[in-house]
C-alpha atoms as a PDB file:
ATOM      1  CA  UNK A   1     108.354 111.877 123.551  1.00  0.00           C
ATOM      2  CA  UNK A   2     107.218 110.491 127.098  1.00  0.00           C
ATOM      3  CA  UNK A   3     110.014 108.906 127.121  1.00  0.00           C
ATOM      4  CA  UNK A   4     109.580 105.194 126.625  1.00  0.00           C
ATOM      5  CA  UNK A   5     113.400 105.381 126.252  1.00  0.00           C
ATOM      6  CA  UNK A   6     110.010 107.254 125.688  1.00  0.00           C
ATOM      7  CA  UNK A   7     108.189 104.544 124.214  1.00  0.00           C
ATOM      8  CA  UNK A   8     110.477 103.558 121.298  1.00  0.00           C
ATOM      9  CA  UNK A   9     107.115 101.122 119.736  1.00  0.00           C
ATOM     10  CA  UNK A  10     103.727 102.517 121.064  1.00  0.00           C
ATOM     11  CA  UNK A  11     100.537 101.197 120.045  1.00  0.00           C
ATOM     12  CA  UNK A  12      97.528 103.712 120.159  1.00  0.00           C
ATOM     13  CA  UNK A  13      94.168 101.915 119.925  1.00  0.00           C
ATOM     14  CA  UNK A  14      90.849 103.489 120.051  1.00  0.00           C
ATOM     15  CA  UNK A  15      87.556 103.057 117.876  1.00  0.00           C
ATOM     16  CA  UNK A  16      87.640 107.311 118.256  1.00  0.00           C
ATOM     17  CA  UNK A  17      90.168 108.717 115.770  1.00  0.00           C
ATOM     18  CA  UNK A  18      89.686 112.081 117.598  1.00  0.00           C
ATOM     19  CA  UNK A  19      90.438 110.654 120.270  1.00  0.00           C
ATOM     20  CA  UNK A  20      93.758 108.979 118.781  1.00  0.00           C
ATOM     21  CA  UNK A  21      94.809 111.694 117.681  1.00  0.00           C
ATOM     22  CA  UNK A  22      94.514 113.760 121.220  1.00  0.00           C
ATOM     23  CA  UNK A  23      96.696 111.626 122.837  1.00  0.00           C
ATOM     24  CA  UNK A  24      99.409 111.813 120.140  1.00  0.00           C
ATOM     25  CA  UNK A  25      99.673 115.344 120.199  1.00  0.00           C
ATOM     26  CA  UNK A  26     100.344 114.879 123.952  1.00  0.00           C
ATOM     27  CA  UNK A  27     103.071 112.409 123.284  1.00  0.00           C
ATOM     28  CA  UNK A  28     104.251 114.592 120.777  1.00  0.00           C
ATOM     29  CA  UNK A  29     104.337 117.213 122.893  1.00  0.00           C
ATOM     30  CA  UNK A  30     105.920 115.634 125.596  1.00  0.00           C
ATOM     31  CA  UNK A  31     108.829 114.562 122.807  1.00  0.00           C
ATOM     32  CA  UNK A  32     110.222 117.842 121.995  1.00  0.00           C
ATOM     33  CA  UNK A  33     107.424 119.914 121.705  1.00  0.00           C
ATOM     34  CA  UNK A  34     107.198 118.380 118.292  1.00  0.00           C
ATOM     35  CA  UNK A  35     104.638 119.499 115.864  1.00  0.00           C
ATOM     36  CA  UNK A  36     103.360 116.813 113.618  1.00  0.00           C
ATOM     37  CA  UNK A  37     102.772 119.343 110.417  1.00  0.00           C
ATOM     38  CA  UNK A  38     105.550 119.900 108.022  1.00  0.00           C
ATOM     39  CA  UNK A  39     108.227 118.851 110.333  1.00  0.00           C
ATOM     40  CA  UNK A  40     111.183 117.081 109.029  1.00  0.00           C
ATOM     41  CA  UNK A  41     111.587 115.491 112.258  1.00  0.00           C
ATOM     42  CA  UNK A  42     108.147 113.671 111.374  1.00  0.00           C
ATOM     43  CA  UNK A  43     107.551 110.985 109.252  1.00  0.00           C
ATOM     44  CA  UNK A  44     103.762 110.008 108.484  1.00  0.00           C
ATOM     45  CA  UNK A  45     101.880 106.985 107.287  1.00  0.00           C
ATOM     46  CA  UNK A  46      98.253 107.537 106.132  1.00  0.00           C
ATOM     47  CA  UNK A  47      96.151 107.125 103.351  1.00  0.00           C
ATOM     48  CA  UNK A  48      97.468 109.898 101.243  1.00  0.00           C
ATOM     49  CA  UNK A  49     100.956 107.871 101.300  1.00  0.00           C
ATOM     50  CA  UNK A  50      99.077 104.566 101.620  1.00  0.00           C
ATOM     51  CA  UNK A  51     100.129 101.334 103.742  1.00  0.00           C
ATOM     52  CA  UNK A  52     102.004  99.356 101.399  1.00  0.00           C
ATOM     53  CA  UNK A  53     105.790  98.164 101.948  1.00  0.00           C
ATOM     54  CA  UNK A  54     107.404 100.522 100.101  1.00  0.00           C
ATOM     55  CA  UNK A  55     106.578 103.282 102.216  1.00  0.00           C
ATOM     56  CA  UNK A  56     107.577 101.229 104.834  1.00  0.00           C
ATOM     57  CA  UNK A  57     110.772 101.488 103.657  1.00  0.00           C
ATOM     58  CA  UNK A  58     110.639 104.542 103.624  1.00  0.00           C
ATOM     59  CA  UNK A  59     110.328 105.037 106.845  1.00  0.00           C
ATOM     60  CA  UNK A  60     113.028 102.512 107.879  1.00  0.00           C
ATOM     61  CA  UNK A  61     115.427 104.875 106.230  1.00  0.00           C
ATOM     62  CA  UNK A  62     113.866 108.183 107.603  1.00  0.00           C
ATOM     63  CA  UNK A  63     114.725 106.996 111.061  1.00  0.00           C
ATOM     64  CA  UNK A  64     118.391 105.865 109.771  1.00  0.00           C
ATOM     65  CA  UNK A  65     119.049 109.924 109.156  1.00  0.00           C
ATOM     66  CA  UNK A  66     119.789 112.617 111.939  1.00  0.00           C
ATOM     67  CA  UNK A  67     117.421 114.794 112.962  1.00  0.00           C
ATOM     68  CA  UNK A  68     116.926 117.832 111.156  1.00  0.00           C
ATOM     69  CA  UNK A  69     115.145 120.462 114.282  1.00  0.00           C
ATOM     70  CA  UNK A  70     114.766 118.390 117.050  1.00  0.00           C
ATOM     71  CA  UNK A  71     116.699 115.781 119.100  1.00  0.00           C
ATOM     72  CA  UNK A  72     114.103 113.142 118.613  1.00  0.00           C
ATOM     73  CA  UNK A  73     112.610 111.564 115.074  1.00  0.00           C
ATOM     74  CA  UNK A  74     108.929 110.165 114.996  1.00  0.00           C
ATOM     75  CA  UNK A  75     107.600 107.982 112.606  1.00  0.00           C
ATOM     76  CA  UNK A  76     103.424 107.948 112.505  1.00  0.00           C
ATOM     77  CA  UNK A  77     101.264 105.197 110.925  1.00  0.00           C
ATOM     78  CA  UNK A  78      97.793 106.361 111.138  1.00  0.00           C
ATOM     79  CA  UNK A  79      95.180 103.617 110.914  1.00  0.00           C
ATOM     80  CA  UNK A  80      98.306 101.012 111.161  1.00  0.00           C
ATOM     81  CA  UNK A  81      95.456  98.106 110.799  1.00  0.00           C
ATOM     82  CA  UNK A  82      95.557  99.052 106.945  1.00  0.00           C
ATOM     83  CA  UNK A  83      99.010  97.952 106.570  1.00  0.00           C
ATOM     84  CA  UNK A  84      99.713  95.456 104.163  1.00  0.00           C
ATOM     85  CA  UNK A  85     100.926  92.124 105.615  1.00  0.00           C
ATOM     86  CA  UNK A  86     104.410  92.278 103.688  1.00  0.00           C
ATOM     87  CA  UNK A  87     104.631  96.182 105.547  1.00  0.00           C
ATOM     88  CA  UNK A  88     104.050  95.228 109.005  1.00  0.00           C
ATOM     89  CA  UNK A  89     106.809  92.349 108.306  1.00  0.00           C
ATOM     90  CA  UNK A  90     109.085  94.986 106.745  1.00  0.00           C
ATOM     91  CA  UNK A  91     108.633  97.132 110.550  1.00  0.00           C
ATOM     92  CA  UNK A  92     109.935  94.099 112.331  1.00  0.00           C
ATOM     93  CA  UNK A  93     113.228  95.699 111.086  1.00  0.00           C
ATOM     94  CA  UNK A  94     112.494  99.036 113.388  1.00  0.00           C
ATOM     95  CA  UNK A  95     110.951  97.410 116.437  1.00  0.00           C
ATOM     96  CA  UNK A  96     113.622  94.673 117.034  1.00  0.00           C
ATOM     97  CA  UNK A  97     116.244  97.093 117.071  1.00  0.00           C
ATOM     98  CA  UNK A  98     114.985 100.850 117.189  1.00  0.00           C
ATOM     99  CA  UNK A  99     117.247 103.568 116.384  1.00  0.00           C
ATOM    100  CA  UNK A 100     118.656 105.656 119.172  1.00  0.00           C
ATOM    101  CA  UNK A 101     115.878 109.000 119.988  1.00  0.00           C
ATOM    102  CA  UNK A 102     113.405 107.504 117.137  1.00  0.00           C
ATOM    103  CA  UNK A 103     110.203 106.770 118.191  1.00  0.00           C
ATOM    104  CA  UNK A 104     107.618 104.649 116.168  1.00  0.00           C
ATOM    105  CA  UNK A 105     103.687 105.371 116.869  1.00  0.00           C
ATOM    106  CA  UNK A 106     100.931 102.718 115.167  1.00  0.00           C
ATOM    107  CA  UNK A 107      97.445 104.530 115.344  1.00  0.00           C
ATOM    108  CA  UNK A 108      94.633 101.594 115.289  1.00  0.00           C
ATOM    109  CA  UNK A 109      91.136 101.109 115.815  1.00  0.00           C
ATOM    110  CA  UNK A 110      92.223  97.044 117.209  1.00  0.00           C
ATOM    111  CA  UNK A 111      95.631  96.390 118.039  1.00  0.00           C
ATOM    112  CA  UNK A 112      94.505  92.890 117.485  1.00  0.00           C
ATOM    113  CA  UNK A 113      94.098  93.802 113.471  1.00  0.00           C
ATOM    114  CA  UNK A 114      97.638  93.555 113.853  1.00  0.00           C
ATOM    115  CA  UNK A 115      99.856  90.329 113.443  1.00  0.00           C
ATOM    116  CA  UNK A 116     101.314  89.101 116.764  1.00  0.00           C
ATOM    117  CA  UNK A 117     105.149  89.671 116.583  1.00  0.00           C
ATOM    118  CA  UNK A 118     104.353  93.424 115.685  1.00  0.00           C
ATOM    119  CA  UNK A 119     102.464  93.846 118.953  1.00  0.00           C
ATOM    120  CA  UNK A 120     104.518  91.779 121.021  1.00  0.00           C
ATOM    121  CA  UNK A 121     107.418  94.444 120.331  1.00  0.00           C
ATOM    122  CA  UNK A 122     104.803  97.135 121.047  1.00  0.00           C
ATOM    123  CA  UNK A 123     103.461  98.899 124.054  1.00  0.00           C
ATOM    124  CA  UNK A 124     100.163  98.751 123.961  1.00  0.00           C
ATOM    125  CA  UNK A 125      97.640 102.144 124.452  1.00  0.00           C
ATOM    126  CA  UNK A 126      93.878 101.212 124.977  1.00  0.00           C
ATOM    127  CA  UNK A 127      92.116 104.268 125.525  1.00  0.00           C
ATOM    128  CA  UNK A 128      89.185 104.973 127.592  1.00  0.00           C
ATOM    129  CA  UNK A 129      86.187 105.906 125.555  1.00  0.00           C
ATOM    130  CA  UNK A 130      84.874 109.217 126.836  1.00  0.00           C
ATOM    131  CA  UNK A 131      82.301 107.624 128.687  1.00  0.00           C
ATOM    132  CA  UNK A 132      84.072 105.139 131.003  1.00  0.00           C
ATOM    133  CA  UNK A 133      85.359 105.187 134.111  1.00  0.00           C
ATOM    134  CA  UNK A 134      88.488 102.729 134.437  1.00  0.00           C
ATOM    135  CA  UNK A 135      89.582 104.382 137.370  1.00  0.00           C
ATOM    136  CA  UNK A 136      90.054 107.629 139.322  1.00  0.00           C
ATOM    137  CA  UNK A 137      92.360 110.799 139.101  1.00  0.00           C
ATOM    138  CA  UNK A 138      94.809 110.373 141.939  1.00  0.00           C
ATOM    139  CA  UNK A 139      97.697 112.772 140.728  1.00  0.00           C
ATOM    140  CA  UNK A 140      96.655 116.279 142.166  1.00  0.00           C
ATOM    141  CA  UNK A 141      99.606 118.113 143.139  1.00  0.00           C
ATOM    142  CA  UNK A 142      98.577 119.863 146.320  1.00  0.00           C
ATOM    143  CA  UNK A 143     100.145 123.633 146.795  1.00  0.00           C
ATOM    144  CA  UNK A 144     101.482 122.292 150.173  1.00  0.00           C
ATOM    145  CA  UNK A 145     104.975 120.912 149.388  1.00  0.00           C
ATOM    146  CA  UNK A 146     104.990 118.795 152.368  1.00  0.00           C
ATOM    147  CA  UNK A 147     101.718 117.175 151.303  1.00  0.00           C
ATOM    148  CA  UNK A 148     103.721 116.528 148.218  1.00  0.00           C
ATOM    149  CA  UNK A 149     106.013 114.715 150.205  1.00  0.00           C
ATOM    150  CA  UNK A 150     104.155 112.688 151.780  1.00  0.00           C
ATOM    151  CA  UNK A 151     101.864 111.788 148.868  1.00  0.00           C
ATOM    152  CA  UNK A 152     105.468 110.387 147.317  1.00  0.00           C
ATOM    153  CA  UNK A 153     106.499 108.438 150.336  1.00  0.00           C
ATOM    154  CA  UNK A 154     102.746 106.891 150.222  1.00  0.00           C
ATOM    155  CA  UNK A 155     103.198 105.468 146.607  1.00  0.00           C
ATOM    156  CA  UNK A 156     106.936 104.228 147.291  1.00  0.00           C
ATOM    157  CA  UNK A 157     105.931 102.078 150.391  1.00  0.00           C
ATOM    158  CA  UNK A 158     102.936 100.444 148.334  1.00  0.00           C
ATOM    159  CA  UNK A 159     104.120 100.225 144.880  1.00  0.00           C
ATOM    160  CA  UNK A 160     107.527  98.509 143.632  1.00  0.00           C
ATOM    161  CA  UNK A 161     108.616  99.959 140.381  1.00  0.00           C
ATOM    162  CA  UNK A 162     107.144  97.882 137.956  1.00  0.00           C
ATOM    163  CA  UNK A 163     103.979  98.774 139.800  1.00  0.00           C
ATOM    164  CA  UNK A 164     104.983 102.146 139.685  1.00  0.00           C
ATOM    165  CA  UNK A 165     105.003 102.333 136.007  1.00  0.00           C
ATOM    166  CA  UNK A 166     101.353 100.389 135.899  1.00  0.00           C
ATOM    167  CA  UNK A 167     100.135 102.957 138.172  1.00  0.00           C
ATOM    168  CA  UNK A 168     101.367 105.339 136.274  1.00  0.00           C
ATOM    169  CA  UNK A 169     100.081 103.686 132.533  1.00  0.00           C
ATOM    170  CA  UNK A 170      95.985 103.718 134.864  1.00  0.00           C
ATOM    171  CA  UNK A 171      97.010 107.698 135.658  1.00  0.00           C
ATOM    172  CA  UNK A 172      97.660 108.449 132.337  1.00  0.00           C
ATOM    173  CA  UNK A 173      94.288 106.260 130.802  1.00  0.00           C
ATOM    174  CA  UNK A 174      92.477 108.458 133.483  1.00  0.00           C
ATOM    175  CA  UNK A 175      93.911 111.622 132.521  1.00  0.00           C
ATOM    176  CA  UNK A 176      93.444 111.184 128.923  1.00  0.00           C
ATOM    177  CA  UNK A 177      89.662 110.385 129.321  1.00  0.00           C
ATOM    178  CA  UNK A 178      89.359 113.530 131.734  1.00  0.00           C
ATOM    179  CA  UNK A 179      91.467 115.426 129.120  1.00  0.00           C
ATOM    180  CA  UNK A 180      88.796 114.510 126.321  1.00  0.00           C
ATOM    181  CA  UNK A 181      85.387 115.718 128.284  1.00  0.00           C
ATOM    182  CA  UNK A 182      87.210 118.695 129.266  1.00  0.00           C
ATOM    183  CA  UNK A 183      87.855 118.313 132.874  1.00  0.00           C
ATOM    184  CA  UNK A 184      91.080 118.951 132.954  1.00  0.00           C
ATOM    185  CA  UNK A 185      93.892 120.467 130.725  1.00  0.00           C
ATOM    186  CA  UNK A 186      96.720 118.844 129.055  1.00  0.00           C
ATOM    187  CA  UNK A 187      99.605 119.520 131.712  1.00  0.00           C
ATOM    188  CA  UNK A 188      98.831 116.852 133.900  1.00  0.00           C
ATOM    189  CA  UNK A 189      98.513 114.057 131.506  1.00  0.00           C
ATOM    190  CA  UNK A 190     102.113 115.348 129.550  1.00  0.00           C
ATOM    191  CA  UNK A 191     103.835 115.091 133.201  1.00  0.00           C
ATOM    192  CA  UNK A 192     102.489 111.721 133.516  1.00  0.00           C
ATOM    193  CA  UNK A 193     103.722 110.671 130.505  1.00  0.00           C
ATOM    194  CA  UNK A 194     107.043 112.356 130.860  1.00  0.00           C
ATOM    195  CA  UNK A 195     107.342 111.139 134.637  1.00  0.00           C
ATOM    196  CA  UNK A 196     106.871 107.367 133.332  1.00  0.00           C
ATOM    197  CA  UNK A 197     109.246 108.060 130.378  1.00  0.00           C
ATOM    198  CA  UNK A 198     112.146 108.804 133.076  1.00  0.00           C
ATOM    199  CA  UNK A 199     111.144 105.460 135.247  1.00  0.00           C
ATOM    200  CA  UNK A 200     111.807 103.350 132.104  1.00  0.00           C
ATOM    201  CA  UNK A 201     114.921 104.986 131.205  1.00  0.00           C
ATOM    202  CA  UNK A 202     116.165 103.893 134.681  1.00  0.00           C
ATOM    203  CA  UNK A 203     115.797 107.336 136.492  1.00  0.00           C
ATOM    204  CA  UNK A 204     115.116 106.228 140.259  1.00  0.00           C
ATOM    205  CA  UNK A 205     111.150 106.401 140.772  1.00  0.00           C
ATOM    206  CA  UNK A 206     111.301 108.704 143.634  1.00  0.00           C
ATOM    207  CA  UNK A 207     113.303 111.323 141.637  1.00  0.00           C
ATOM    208  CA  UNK A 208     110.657 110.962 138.626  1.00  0.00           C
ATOM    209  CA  UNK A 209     107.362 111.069 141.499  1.00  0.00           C
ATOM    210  CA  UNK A 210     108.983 114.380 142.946  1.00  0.00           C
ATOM    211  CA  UNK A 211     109.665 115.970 139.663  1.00  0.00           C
ATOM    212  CA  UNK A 212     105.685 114.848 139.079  1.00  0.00           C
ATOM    213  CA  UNK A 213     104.575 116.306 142.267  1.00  0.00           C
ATOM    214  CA  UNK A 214     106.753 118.792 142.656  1.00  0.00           C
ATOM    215  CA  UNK A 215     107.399 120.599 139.491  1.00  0.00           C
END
Protein backbone atom coordinates (compact mmCIF):
# COMPACT_ATOMS: atom_id res chain seq x y z
CA UNK A 1 0.00 0.00 0.00
CA UNK A 2 0.87 3.86 -0.36
CA UNK A 3 3.66 3.13 1.08
CA UNK A 4 3.84 4.42 4.62
CA UNK A 5 6.96 2.18 4.66
CA UNK A 6 3.36 2.67 3.20
CA UNK A 7 1.70 3.49 6.26
CA UNK A 8 2.60 0.48 8.47
CA UNK A 9 -0.50 1.88 11.31
CA UNK A 10 -3.16 4.03 9.43
CA UNK A 11 -6.11 5.32 11.04
CA UNK A 12 -9.21 5.90 8.70
CA UNK A 13 -11.87 8.07 10.38
CA UNK A 14 -15.03 9.18 8.88
CA UNK A 15 -18.78 9.27 10.20
CA UNK A 16 -19.43 7.85 6.22
CA UNK A 17 -18.63 4.13 6.10
CA UNK A 18 -18.95 4.46 2.27
CA UNK A 19 -16.81 6.73 2.36
CA UNK A 20 -14.22 4.60 4.56
CA UNK A 21 -14.36 2.16 2.64
CA UNK A 22 -13.49 4.24 -0.79
CA UNK A 23 -10.42 5.27 0.42
CA UNK A 24 -9.29 1.77 1.48
CA UNK A 25 -9.78 0.29 -1.70
CA UNK A 26 -7.43 3.06 -2.95
CA UNK A 27 -4.83 2.18 -0.41
CA UNK A 28 -5.38 -1.21 -1.23
CA UNK A 29 -4.92 -0.64 -4.52
CA UNK A 30 -2.01 1.30 -4.30
CA UNK A 31 -0.48 -1.87 -2.06
CA UNK A 32 -0.32 -4.48 -4.62
CA UNK A 33 -3.32 -4.14 -6.38
CA UNK A 34 -4.71 -6.08 -3.48
CA UNK A 35 -8.25 -7.15 -3.43
CA UNK A 36 -9.80 -7.21 -0.03
CA UNK A 37 -12.26 -10.41 -0.87
CA UNK A 38 -11.02 -13.85 -0.27
CA UNK A 39 -7.44 -12.96 -0.34
CA UNK A 40 -5.07 -14.72 1.86
CA UNK A 41 -2.95 -11.79 1.85
CA UNK A 42 -5.96 -10.07 3.83
CA UNK A 43 -6.85 -10.37 7.18
CA UNK A 44 -10.29 -8.72 8.35
CA UNK A 45 -11.82 -7.53 11.57
CA UNK A 46 -15.61 -6.87 11.55
CA UNK A 47 -18.59 -7.83 13.14
CA UNK A 48 -18.96 -11.21 11.62
CA UNK A 49 -15.47 -12.08 13.44
CA UNK A 50 -16.27 -9.61 16.24
CA UNK A 51 -13.73 -7.20 18.19
CA UNK A 52 -12.72 -9.16 21.03
CA UNK A 53 -8.92 -10.13 21.89
CA UNK A 54 -8.83 -13.28 20.62
CA UNK A 55 -9.20 -12.32 17.20
CA UNK A 56 -6.73 -9.97 17.88
CA UNK A 57 -4.53 -12.55 18.21
CA UNK A 58 -5.30 -13.72 15.49
CA UNK A 59 -4.25 -11.26 13.60
CA UNK A 60 -0.90 -10.78 15.43
CA UNK A 61 -0.04 -14.17 14.08
CA UNK A 62 -1.49 -13.64 10.49
CA UNK A 63 1.04 -10.91 10.01
CA UNK A 64 3.90 -13.27 11.64
CA UNK A 65 3.35 -15.67 8.29
CA UNK A 66 4.66 -14.93 4.65
CA UNK A 67 2.59 -13.83 2.22
CA UNK A 68 0.71 -16.19 0.30
CA UNK A 69 0.00 -13.92 -3.47
CA UNK A 70 1.33 -10.76 -2.85
CA UNK A 71 4.47 -9.09 -1.41
CA UNK A 72 2.55 -7.16 1.14
CA UNK A 73 0.01 -8.55 4.11
CA UNK A 74 -2.93 -6.26 5.36
CA UNK A 75 -4.69 -6.60 8.36
CA UNK A 76 -8.36 -4.62 8.40
CA UNK A 77 -10.37 -3.70 11.54
CA UNK A 78 -13.54 -2.29 10.36
CA UNK A 79 -15.34 -0.10 12.89
CA UNK A 80 -11.96 -0.42 15.15
CA UNK A 81 -13.99 1.85 17.88
CA UNK A 82 -15.81 -1.57 18.75
CA UNK A 83 -12.73 -3.12 19.94
CA UNK A 84 -12.66 -4.36 23.26
CA UNK A 85 -10.26 -2.51 25.60
CA UNK A 86 -8.11 -5.78 26.36
CA UNK A 87 -7.92 -5.98 22.04
CA UNK A 88 -6.69 -2.63 21.34
CA UNK A 89 -3.99 -3.40 24.26
CA UNK A 90 -3.26 -6.76 22.63
CA UNK A 91 -2.41 -4.43 19.00
CA UNK A 92 0.15 -2.49 20.93
CA UNK A 93 2.13 -5.71 20.09
CA UNK A 94 1.81 -4.87 16.07
CA UNK A 95 2.16 -1.10 16.15
CA UNK A 96 5.33 -0.87 18.36
CA UNK A 97 7.12 -3.08 16.21
CA UNK A 98 5.28 -3.85 12.78
CA UNK A 99 6.32 -6.66 10.73
CA UNK A 100 8.34 -6.01 7.63
CA UNK A 101 5.58 -5.33 4.25
CA UNK A 102 2.48 -5.74 6.83
CA UNK A 103 0.31 -3.06 6.98
CA UNK A 104 -2.39 -2.53 9.76
CA UNK A 105 -5.66 -0.34 8.75
CA UNK A 106 -8.25 0.74 11.86
CA UNK A 107 -11.59 1.87 10.12
CA UNK A 108 -13.45 4.37 12.74
CA UNK A 109 -16.16 6.68 12.90
CA UNK A 110 -13.74 8.83 15.93
CA UNK A 111 -10.26 8.06 16.18
CA UNK A 112 -10.75 9.56 19.55
CA UNK A 113 -13.08 6.29 20.52
CA UNK A 114 -9.77 4.94 20.61
CA UNK A 115 -7.34 4.81 23.70
CA UNK A 116 -4.34 7.15 23.33
CA UNK A 117 -1.20 4.91 22.94
CA UNK A 118 -3.08 3.12 19.98
CA UNK A 119 -3.37 6.42 18.12
CA UNK A 120 -0.23 7.83 19.07
CA UNK A 121 1.43 4.83 17.02
CA UNK A 122 -1.10 5.60 14.27
CA UNK A 123 -1.30 7.91 11.33
CA UNK A 124 -4.19 9.51 11.47
CA UNK A 125 -6.88 9.79 8.19
CA UNK A 126 -9.73 12.42 8.75
CA UNK A 127 -11.67 12.50 5.75
CA UNK A 128 -13.45 15.27 4.16
CA UNK A 129 -17.16 14.79 4.21
CA UNK A 130 -18.44 15.13 0.66
CA UNK A 131 -19.52 18.46 1.23
CA UNK A 132 -16.43 20.36 2.44
CA UNK A 133 -13.94 22.13 1.02
CA UNK A 134 -10.55 21.81 3.11
CA UNK A 135 -8.65 22.91 0.33
CA UNK A 136 -8.05 22.91 -3.44
CA UNK A 137 -6.81 20.36 -6.16
CA UNK A 138 -3.33 21.53 -7.02
CA UNK A 139 -1.86 18.23 -8.59
CA UNK A 140 -2.87 18.47 -12.38
CA UNK A 141 -0.25 17.06 -14.42
CA UNK A 142 -0.11 19.35 -17.42
CA UNK A 143 0.68 17.46 -20.99
CA UNK A 144 3.62 19.96 -21.28
CA UNK A 145 6.61 18.18 -19.66
CA UNK A 146 8.39 21.32 -19.10
CA UNK A 147 5.41 22.74 -17.21
CA UNK A 148 5.92 19.61 -15.23
CA UNK A 149 9.18 20.74 -14.47
CA UNK A 150 8.69 23.68 -13.38
CA UNK A 151 5.59 22.89 -11.30
CA UNK A 152 8.34 20.47 -9.31
CA UNK A 153 10.99 23.08 -8.91
CA UNK A 154 7.99 25.44 -7.51
CA UNK A 155 7.08 22.97 -4.62
CA UNK A 156 10.90 22.16 -3.78
CA UNK A 157 11.86 25.91 -3.25
CA UNK A 158 8.68 26.42 -0.90
CA UNK A 159 8.23 23.24 0.85
CA UNK A 160 11.00 21.28 2.98
CA UNK A 161 10.20 17.64 3.15
CA UNK A 162 8.28 17.30 6.07
CA UNK A 163 6.16 19.94 4.42
CA UNK A 164 6.27 18.03 1.46
CA UNK A 165 4.62 15.08 2.94
CA UNK A 166 1.80 17.56 4.69
CA UNK A 167 1.20 18.91 1.36
CA UNK A 168 0.93 15.89 0.09
CA UNK A 169 -1.50 14.27 3.23
CA UNK A 170 -4.04 18.08 2.11
CA UNK A 171 -3.63 16.62 -1.79
CA UNK A 172 -4.70 13.43 -0.97
CA UNK A 173 -7.85 14.75 1.63
CA UNK A 174 -8.71 16.86 -1.55
CA UNK A 175 -8.55 14.16 -3.94
CA UNK A 176 -10.46 11.77 -1.94
CA UNK A 177 -13.41 14.25 -1.45
CA UNK A 178 -13.27 15.03 -5.34
CA UNK A 179 -12.99 11.22 -5.85
CA UNK A 180 -16.37 10.72 -3.81
CA UNK A 181 -18.72 13.44 -5.80
CA UNK A 182 -17.32 12.13 -8.88
CA UNK A 183 -15.08 14.77 -10.14
CA UNK A 184 -12.37 13.00 -10.72
CA UNK A 185 -11.23 9.29 -11.05
CA UNK A 186 -9.16 7.24 -8.82
CA UNK A 187 -5.61 7.63 -10.58
CA UNK A 188 -4.76 10.76 -9.18
CA UNK A 189 -5.51 10.15 -5.61
CA UNK A 190 -3.51 6.36 -5.85
CA UNK A 191 -0.34 8.45 -7.23
CA UNK A 192 -0.66 10.68 -4.38
CA UNK A 193 -0.70 8.15 -2.08
CA UNK A 194 2.00 6.13 -3.71
CA UNK A 195 4.19 9.40 -4.30
CA UNK A 196 4.00 10.11 -0.35
CA UNK A 197 4.61 6.37 0.37
CA UNK A 198 8.17 6.75 -1.46
CA UNK A 199 8.97 10.25 0.55
CA UNK A 200 8.60 8.31 3.84
CA UNK A 201 10.57 5.44 2.82
CA UNK A 202 13.42 7.96 2.26
CA UNK A 203 13.18 8.19 -1.64
CA UNK A 204 14.49 11.89 -2.34
CA UNK A 205 11.23 14.17 -2.76
CA UNK A 206 12.14 15.41 -6.10
CA UNK A 207 12.45 11.84 -7.53
CA UNK A 208 8.88 10.94 -5.89
CA UNK A 209 7.26 14.75 -7.31
CA UNK A 210 8.62 13.78 -10.90
CA UNK A 211 7.42 10.26 -10.84
CA UNK A 212 3.93 12.21 -9.62
CA UNK A 213 4.07 14.65 -12.36
CA UNK A 214 5.62 12.91 -14.74
CA UNK A 215 4.40 9.42 -14.93
Amino acid sequence: MIATNLFPSTIITNADSSQRSEFLHQILKSLDNLPSANNPDVFAINDQSGWGIDIVRQLIKFFTLKPVNHNSKVGIIYDAQNLEIAAQNALLKILEEPPANCYLILLVTNANNLITTIKSRCQIMQLPTATSNQTSLEIQPSANLINNFAIVDDILGRFSKPDIIVWLDNQMICAQQQLIIGKIGPEILTKIIKSRAMITANVDPRSALDWLYLS
